[in-house]
C-alpha atoms as a PDB file:
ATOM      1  CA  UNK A   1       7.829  -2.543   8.453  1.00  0.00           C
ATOM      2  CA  UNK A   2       6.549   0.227  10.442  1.00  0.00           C
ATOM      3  CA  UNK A   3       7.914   2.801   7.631  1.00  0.00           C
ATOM      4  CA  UNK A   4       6.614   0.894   5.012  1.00  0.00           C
ATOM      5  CA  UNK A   5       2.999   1.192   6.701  1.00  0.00           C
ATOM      6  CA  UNK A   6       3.604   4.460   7.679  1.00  0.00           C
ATOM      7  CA  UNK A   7       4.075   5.596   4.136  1.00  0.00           C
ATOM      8  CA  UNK A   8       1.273   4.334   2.605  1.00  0.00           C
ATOM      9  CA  UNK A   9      -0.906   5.950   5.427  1.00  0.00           C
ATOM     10  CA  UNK A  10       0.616   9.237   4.341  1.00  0.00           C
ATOM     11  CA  UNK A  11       0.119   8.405   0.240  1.00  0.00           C
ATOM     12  CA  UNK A  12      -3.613   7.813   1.187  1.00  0.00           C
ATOM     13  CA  UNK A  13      -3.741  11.027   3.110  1.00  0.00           C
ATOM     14  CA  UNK A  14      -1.974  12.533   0.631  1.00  0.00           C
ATOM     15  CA  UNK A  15      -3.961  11.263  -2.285  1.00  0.00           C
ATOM     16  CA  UNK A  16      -7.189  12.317  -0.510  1.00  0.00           C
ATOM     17  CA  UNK A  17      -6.760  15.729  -0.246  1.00  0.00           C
ATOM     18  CA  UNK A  18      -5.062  16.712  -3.468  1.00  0.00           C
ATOM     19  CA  UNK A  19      -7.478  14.697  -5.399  1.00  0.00           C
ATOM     20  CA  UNK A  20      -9.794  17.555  -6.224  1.00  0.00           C
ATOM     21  CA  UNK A  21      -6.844  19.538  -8.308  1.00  0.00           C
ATOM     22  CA  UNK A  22      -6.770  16.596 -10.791  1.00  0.00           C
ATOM     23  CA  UNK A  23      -9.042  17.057 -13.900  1.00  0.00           C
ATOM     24  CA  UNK A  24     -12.004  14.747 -14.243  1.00  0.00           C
ATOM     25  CA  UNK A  25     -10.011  11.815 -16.321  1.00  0.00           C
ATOM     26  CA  UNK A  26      -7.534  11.923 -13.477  1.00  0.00           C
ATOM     27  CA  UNK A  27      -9.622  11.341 -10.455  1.00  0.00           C
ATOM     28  CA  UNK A  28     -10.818   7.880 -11.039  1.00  0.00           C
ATOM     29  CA  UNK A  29      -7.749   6.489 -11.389  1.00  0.00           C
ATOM     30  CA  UNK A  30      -6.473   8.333  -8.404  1.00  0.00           C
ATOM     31  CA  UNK A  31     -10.135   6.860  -6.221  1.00  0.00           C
ATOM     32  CA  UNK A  32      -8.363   3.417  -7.340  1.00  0.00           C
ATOM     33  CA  UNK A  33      -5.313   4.366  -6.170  1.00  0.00           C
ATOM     34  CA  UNK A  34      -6.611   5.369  -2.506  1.00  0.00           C
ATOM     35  CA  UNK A  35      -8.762   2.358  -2.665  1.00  0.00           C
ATOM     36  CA  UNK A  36      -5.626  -0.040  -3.058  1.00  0.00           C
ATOM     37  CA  UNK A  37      -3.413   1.959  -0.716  1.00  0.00           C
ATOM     38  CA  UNK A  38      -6.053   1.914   2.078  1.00  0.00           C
ATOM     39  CA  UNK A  39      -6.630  -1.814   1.387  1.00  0.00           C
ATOM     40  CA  UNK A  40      -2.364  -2.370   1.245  1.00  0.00           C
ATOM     41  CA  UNK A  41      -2.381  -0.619   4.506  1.00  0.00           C
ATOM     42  CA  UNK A  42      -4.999  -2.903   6.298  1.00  0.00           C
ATOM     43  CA  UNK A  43      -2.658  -6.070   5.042  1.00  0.00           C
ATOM     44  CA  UNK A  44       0.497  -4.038   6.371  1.00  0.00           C
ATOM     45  CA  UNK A  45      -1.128  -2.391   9.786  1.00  0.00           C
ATOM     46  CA  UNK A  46      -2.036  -6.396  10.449  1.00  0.00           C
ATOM     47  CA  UNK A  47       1.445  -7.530  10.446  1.00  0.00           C
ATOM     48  CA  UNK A  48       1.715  -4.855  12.520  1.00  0.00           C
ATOM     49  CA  UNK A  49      -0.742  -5.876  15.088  1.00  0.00           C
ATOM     50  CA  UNK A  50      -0.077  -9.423  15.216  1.00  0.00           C
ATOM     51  CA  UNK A  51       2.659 -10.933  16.665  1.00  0.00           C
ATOM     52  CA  UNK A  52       4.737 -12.320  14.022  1.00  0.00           C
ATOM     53  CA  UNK A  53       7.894 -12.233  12.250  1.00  0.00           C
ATOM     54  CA  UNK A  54       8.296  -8.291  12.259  1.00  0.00           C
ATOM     55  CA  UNK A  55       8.367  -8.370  15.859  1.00  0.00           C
ATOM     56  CA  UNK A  56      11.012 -11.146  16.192  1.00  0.00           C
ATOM     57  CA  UNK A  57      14.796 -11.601  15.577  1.00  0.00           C
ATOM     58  CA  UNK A  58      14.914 -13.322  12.434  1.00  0.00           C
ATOM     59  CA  UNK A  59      16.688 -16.571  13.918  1.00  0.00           C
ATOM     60  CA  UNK A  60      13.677 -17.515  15.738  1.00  0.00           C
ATOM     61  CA  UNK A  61      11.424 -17.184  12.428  1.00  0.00           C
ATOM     62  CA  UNK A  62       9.554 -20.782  12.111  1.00  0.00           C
ATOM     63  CA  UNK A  63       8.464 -21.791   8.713  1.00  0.00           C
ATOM     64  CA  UNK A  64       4.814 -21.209   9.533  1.00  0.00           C
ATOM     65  CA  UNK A  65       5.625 -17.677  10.311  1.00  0.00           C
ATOM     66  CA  UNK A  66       8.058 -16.973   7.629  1.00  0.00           C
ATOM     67  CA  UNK A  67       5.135 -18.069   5.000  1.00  0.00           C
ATOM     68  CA  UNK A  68       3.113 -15.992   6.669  1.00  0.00           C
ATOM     69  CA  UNK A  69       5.184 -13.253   6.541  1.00  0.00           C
ATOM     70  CA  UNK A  70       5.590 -13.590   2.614  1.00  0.00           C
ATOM     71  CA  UNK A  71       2.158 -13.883   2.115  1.00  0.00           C
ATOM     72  CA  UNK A  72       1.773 -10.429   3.536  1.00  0.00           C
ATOM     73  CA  UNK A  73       4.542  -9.069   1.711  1.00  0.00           C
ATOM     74  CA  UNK A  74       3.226 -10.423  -1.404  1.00  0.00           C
ATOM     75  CA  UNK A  75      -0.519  -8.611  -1.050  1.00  0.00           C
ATOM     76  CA  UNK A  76       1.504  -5.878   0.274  1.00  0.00           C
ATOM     77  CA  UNK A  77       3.549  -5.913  -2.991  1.00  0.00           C
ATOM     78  CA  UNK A  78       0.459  -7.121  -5.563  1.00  0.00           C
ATOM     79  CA  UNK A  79      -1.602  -4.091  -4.210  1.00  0.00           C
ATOM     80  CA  UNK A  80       1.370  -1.774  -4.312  1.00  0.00           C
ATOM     81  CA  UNK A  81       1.657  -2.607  -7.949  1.00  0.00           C
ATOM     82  CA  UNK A  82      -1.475  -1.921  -9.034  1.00  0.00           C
ATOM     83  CA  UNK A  83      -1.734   1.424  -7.160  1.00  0.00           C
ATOM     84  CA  UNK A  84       1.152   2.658  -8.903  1.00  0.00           C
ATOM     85  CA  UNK A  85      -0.201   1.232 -12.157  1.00  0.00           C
ATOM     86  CA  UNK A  86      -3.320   3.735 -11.279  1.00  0.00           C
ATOM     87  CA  UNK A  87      -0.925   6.627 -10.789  1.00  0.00           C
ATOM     88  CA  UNK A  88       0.760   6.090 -13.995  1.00  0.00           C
ATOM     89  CA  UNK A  89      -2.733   6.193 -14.874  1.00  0.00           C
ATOM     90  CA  UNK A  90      -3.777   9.156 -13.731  1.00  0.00           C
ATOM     91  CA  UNK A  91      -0.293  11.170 -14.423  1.00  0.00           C
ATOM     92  CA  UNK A  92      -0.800  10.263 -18.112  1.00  0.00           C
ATOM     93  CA  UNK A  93      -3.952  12.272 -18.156  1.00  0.00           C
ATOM     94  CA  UNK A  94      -2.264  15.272 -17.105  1.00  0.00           C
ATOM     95  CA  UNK A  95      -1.488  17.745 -20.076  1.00  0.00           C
ATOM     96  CA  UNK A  96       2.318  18.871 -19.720  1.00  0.00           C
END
């Protein structure tokens, strides 16, 4: 889980400071992208904080905190999905 948070700190970085080299029809979609990364990593970096399933040996998972669990990973997932649809987005406005 940490990785997984980890990385989309690093794609917002990332996406922050090489947004300026897009051309103007690439940028907005790349903002969204940020946007939904920053807001994926405040769902992750939550797990993260909390005590929960990521920080316990999966035997002792109770239902309440496995469905907890999934509901992070699925905003985690829905969010990731939609930043990459942004990508795609903004990678189809680049001229090859």
């Amino acid at each position: 889980m940490t990785t997984m948070c980890d990385a989309r700190h690093a794609a917002v970085t990332f996406l922050e400071q090489n947004a300026e080299l897009l051309a103007a029809d690439s940028l907005d979609p790349v903002v969204a992208a940020i946007k939904l990364y920053r807001e994926e990593t405040e769902v992750l970096d939550t797990a993260l904080r909390d005590e929960g399933a990521f920080k316990l040996p999966v035997e002792s998972w109770t239902p309440q905190v496995q469905r907890r669990e999934q509901h992070i990973l699925s905003q985690a997932s829905e969010l990731e999905e939609a930043a990459i649809a942004q990508i795609e987005k903004a990678l189809a406005g680049i001229s090859p």
